[in-house]
Protein backbone atom coordinates (compact mmCIF):
# COMPACT_ATOMS: atom_id res chain seq x y z
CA UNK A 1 35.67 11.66 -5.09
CA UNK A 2 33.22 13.09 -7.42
CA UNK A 3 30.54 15.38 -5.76
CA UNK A 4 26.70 15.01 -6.54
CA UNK A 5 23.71 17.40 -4.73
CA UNK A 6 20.09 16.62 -4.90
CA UNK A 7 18.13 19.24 -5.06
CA UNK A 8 14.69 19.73 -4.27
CA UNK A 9 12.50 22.55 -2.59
CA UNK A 10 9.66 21.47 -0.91
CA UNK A 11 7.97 20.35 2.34
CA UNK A 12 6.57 16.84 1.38
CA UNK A 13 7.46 13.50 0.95
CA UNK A 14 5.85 11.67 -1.84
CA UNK A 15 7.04 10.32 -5.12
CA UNK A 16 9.98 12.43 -5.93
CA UNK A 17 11.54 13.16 -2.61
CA UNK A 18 11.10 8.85 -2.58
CA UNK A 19 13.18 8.95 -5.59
CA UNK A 20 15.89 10.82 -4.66
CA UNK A 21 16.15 8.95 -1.26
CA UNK A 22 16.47 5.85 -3.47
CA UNK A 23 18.82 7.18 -5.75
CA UNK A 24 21.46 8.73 -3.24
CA UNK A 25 22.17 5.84 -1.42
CA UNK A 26 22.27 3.85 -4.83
CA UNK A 27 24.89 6.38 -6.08
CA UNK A 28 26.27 7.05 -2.60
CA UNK A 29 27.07 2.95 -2.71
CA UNK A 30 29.33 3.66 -5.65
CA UNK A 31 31.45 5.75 -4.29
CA UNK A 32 29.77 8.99 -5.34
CA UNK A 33 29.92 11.60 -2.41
CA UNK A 34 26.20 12.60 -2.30
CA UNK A 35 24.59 15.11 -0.66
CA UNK A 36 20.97 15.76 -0.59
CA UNK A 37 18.83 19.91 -0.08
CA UNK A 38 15.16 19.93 0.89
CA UNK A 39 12.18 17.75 1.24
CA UNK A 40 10.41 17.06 4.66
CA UNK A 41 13.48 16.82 6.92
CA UNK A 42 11.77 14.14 9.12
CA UNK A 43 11.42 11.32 6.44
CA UNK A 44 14.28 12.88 4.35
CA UNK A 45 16.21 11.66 7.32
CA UNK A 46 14.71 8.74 7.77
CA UNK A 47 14.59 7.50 4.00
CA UNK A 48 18.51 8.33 3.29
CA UNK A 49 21.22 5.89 4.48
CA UNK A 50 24.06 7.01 6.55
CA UNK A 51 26.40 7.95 3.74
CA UNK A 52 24.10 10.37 2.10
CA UNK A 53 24.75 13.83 3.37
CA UNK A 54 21.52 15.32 4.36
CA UNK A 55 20.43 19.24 4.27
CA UNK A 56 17.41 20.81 5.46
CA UNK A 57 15.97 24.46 3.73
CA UNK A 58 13.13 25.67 3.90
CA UNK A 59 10.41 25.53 1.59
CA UNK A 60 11.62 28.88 -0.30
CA UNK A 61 13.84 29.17 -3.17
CA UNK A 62 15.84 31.49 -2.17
CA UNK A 63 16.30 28.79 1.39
CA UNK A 64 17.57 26.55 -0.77
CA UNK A 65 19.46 28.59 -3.22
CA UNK A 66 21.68 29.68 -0.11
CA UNK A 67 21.70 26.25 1.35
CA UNK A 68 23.34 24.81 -1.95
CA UNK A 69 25.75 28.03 -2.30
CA UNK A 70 27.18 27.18 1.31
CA UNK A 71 27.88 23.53 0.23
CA UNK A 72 31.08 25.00 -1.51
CA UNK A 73 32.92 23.04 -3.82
CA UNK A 74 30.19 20.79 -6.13
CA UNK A 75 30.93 18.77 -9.29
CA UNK A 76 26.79 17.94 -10.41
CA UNK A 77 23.78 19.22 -8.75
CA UNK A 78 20.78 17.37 -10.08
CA UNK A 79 17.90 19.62 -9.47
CA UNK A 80 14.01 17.68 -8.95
CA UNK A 81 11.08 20.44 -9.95
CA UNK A 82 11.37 24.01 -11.42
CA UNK A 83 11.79 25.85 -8.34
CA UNK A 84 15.05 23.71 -7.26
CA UNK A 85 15.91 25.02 -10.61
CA UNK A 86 15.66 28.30 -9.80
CA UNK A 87 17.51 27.54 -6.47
CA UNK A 88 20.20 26.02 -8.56
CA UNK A 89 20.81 28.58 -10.97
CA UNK A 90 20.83 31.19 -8.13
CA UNK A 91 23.42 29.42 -6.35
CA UNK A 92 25.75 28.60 -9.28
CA UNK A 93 27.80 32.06 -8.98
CA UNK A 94 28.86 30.11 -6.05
CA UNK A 95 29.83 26.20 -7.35
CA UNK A 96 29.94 26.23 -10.92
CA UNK A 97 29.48 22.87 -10.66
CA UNK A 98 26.79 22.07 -13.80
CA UNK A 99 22.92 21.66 -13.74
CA UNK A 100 20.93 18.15 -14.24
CA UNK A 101 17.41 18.47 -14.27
CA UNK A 102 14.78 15.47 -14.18
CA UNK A 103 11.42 16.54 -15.45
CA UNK A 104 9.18 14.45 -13.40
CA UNK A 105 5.80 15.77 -14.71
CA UNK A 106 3.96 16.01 -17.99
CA UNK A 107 3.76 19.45 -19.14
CA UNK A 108 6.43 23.01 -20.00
CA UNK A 109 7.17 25.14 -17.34
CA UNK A 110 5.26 27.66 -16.64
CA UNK A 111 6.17 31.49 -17.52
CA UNK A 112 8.28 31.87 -20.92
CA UNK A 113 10.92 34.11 -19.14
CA UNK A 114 11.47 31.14 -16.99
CA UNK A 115 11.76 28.73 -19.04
CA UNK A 116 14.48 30.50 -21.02
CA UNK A 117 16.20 31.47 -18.07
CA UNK A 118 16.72 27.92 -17.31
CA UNK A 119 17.00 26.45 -20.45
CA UNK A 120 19.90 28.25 -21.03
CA UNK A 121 21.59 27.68 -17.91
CA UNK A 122 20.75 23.89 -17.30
CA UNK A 123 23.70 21.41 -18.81
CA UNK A 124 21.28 18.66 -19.72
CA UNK A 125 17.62 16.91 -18.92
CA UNK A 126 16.59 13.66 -18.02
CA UNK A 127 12.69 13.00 -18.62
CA UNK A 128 11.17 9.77 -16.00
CA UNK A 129 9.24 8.70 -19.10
CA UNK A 130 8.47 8.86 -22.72
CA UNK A 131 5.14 10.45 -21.78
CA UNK A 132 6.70 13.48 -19.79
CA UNK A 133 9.19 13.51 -22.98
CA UNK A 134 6.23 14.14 -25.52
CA UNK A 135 5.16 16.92 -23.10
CA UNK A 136 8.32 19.27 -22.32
CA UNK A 137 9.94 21.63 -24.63
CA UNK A 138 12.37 19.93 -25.53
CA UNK A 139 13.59 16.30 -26.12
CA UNK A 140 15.49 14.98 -23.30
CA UNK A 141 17.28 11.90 -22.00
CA UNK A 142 14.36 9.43 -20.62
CA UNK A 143 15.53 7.55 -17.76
CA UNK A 144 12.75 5.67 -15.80
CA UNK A 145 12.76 6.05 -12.30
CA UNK A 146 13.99 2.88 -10.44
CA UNK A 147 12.67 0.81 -7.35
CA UNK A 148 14.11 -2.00 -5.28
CA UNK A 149 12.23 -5.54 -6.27
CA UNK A 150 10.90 -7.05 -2.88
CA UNK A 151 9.50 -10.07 -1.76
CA UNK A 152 6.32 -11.21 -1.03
CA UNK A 153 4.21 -13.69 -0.24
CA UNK A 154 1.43 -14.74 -3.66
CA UNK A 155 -1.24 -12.17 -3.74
CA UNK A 156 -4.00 -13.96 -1.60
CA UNK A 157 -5.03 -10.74 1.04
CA UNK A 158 -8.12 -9.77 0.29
CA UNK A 159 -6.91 -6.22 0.01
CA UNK A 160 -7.29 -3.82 -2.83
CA UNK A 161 -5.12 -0.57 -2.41
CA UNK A 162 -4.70 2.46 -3.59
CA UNK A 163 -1.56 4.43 -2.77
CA UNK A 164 -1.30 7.99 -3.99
CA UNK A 165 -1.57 11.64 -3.20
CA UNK A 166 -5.09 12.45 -2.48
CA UNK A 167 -5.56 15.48 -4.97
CA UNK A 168 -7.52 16.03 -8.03
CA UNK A 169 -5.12 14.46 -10.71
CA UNK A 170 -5.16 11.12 -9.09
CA UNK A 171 -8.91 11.09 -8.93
CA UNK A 172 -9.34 8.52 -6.11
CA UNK A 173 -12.96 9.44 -6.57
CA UNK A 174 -12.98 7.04 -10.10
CA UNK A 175 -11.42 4.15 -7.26
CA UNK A 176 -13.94 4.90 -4.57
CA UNK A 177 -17.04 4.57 -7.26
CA UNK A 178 -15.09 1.59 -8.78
CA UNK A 179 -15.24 0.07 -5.13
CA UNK A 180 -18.93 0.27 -4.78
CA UNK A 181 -19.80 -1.04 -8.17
CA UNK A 182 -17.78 -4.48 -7.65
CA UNK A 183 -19.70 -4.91 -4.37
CA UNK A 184 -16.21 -7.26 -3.10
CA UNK A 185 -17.20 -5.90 0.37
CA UNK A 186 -19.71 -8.38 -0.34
CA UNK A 187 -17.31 -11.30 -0.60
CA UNK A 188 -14.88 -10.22 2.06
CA UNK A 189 -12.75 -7.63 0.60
CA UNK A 190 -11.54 -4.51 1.88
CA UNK A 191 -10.45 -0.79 0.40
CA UNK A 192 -7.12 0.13 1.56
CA UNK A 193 -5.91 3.75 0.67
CA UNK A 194 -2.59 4.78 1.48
CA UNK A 195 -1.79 8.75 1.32
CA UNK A 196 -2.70 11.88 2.19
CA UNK A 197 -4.03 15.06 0.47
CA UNK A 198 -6.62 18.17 -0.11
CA UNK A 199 -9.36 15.83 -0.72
CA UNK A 200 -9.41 13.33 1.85
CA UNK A 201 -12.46 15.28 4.11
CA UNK A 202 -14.23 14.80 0.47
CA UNK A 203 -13.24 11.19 -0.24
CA UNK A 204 -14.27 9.90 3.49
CA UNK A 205 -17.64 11.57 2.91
CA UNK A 206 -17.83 10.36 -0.37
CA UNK A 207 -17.53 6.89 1.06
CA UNK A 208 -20.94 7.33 2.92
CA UNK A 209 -23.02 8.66 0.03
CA UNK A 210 -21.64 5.31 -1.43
CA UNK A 211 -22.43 3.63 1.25
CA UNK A 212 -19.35 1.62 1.04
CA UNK A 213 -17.63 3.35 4.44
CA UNK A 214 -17.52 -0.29 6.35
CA UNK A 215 -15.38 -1.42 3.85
CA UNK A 216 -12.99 1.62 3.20
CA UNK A 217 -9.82 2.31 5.45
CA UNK A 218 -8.01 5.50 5.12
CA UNK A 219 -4.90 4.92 6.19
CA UNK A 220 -3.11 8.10 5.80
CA UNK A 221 0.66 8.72 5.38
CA UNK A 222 1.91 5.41 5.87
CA UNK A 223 5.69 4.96 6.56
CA UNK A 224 5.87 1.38 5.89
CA UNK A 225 4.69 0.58 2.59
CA UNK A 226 6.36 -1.99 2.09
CA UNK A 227 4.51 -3.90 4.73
CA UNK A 228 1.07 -2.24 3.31
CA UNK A 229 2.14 -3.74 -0.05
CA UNK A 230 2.27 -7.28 1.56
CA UNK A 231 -1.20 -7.21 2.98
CA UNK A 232 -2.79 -6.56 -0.61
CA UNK A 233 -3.91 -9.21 -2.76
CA UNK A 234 -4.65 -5.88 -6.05
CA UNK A 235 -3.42 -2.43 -6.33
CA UNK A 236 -5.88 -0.18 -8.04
CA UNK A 237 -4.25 2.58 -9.82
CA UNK A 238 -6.48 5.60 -10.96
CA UNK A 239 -4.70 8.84 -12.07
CA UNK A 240 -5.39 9.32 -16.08
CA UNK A 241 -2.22 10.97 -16.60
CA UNK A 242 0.25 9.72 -14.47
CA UNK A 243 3.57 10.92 -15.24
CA UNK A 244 5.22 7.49 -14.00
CA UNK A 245 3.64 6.05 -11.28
CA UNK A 246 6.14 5.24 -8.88
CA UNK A 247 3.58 3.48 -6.19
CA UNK A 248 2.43 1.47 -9.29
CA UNK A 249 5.62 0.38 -10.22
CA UNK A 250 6.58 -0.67 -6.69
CA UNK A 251 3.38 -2.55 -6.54
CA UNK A 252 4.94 -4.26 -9.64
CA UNK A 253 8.32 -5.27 -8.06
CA UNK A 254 6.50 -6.69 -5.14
CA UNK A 255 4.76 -9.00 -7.40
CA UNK A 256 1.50 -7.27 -6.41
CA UNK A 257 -1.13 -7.73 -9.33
CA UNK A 258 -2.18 -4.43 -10.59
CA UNK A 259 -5.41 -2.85 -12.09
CA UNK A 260 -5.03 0.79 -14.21
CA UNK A 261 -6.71 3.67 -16.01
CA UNK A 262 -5.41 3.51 -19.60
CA UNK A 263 -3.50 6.98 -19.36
CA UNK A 264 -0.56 8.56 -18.64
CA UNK A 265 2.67 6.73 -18.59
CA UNK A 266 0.76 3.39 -17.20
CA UNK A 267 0.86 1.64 -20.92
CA UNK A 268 4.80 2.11 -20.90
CA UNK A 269 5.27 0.66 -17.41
CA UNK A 270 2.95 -1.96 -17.35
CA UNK A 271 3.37 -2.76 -21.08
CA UNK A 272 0.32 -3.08 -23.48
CA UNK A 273 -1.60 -5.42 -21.01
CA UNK A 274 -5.23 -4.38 -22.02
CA UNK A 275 -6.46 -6.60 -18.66
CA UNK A 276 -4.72 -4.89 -16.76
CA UNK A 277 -6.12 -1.71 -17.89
CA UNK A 278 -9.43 -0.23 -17.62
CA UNK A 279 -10.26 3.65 -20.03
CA UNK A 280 -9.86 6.22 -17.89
CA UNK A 281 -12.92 7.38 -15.89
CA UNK A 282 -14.52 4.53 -17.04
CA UNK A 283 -15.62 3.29 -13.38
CA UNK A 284 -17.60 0.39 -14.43
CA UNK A 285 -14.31 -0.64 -16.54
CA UNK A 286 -12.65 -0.58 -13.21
CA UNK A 287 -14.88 -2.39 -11.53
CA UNK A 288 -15.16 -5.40 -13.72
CA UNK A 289 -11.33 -5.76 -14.31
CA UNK A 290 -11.27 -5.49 -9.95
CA UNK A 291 -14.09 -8.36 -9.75
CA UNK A 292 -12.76 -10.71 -12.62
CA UNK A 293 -9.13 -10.52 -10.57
CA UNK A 294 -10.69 -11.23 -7.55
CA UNK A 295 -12.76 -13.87 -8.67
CA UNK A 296 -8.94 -15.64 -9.58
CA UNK A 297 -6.28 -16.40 -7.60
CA UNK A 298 -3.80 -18.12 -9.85
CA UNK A 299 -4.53 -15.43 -12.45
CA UNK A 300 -3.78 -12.80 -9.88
CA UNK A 301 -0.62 -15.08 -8.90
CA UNK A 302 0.29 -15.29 -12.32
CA UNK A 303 0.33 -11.31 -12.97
CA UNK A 304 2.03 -10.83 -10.35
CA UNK A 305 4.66 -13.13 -11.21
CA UNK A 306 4.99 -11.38 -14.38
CA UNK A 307 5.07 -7.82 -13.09
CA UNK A 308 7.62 -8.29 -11.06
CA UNK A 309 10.04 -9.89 -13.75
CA UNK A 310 9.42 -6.48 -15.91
CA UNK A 311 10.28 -4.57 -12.92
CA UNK A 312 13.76 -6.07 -12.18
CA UNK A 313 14.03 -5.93 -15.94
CA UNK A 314 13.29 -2.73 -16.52
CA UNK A 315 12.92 -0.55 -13.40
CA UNK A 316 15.75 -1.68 -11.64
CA UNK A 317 17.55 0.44 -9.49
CA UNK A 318 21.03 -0.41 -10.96
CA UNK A 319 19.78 0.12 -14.87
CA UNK A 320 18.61 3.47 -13.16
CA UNK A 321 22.19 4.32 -11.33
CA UNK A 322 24.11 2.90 -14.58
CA UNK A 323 22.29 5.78 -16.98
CA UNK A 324 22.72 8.18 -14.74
CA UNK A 325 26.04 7.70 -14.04
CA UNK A 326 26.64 7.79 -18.09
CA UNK A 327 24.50 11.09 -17.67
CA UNK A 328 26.52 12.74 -14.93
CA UNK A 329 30.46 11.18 -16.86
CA UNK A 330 28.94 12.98 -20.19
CA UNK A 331 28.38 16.39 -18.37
CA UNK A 332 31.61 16.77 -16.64
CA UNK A 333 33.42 15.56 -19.42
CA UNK A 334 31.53 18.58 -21.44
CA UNK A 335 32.85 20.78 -18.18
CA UNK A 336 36.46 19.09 -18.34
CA UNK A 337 36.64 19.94 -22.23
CA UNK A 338 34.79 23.84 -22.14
């Protein structure tokens, strides 16, 4: 049985610790034996299924780097985030076993010493979109990330949510001001925000100078999102440079209508939808496309509908398990032939 470590160093669990839960039980399901370093250990556990191998480190490099030498024998370790990286080419000494990376944000690594160092050790790259692609030093193998399609009932909730790290990039701020300017409090409608982050104090007082707090709920880390999906009639989607979007596309395979700043990789996973999308930081943009949605019902249905189809046909997690199982056969048949 072919061995396969996922590799990350951190202490979270947000978009790609959620895609390598995903992916290791999709591989693990195969027949790969899969075993998974790092990420919050509590939801790490929780997220992977029982045949996925789980290992907890610390949030150091050098935690992990000795976590993944002590897993002996390896045949791929697919490394998530420069400083797995690092981990990975620390431990190799150990394992031999070749280096994947997935590049799952838009922009080089930082420090030129680094990013030789690695370049030279890592076997091959997969980027999670064409925009990260356009944005790393070199070309790589774009491979969307994948999520299951679920089921849900037609978008009637008068929820709009949000569903994202609460930092800078995402600039929930541009949702919060879009919120107040559509005045669907008004009509009925809530403000649901999902996540967790540096700027929440800041957002939940922004909500009072709004004056829109009555009609805001932050609902922190949620665990079941799936059930937070299903109470949401819109998903408002704000970052301008989003390197994928994973809650987006999610929202998408539960049929969950969905309005987006025109940046990042949102054009390539929505498709060229301008209703959909609104220029980013363009709050009154925002606004409108919000309003005109919730003004409809059967067009909201009707997005919905189609999001979802271009999620199973794209996004799919067995497209996603079938390229990266031609990825991992087209490295160790490089190692076989060395």
């Amino acid at each position: 049985m072919t061995r396969v470590v996922h590799v990350v160093r951190s202490a979270g669990f947000a978009g790609v610790e959620r895609y390598i839960c995903t992916t290791a039980g999709g591989l693990a399901d195969r027949g790969w034996d899969v075993t998974v370093v790092g990420g919050l250990a509590s939801a790490m556990s929780d997220a992977l299924t029982p045949q996925v191998r789980y290992v907890a480190a610390a949030d150091r490099t050098l935690a992990v780097a000795l976590a993944l030498a002590r897993l002996g024998r390896t045949d791929v370790v697919h490394v998530h985030m420069t400083a797995a990286e690092l981990a990975a080419v620390v431990a190799r000494p150990r394992n031999r076993a070749p280096i994947v990376a997935t590049r799952h944000f838009a922009a080089r690594r930082s420090g030129l010493a680094t990013g030789r160092l690695l370049a030279r050790r890592i076997a091959t790259e997969i980027s999670i979109s064409t925009f990260v692609n356009d944005r790393i030093e070199r070309p790589a193998t774009v491979l969307h990330n994948p999520v299951p399609t679920t089921l849900r009932s037609p978008a009637t909730a008068r929820v709009v949510l949000i569903a994202q790290r609460l930092e800078s990039e995402k600039q929930t701020a541009i949702g919060l001001h879009a919120w107040a300017q559509s005045d669907l409090a008004r009509d009925g409608w809530v403000l649901a925000v999902a996540g967790d982050g540096g700027e929440r104090a800041t957002l939940e007082q922004l909500t009072h100078t709004l004056g829109i707090a009555g009609s805001v709920r932050f609902l922190g880390q949620v665990k079941d999102m799936e059930r937070c999906r299903s109470e949401a009639g819109l998903f408002l989607a704000t970052a301008p440079e989003e390197p994928f979007g994973l809650s987006l596309v999610e929202a998408m395979a539960a049929g969950l209508p969905i309005v987006a700043a025109d940046g990042g990789a949102h054009r390539e996973t929505l498709g060229e939808n301008p209703d959909l999308l609104f220029p980013a930081d363009d709050v009154a943009g925002a606004a409108k496309r919000l309003r005109a949605l919730a003004e409809a019902p059967e067009a909201r249905a009707s997005y919905g509908t189609k999001l979802r189809q271009r999620a199973r046909s794209q996004f799919s997690v067995e497209r996603h398990l079938d390229g990266l199982e031609s990825i991992y056969e087209c490295v160790l048949n490089r190692r076989v032939g060395s």
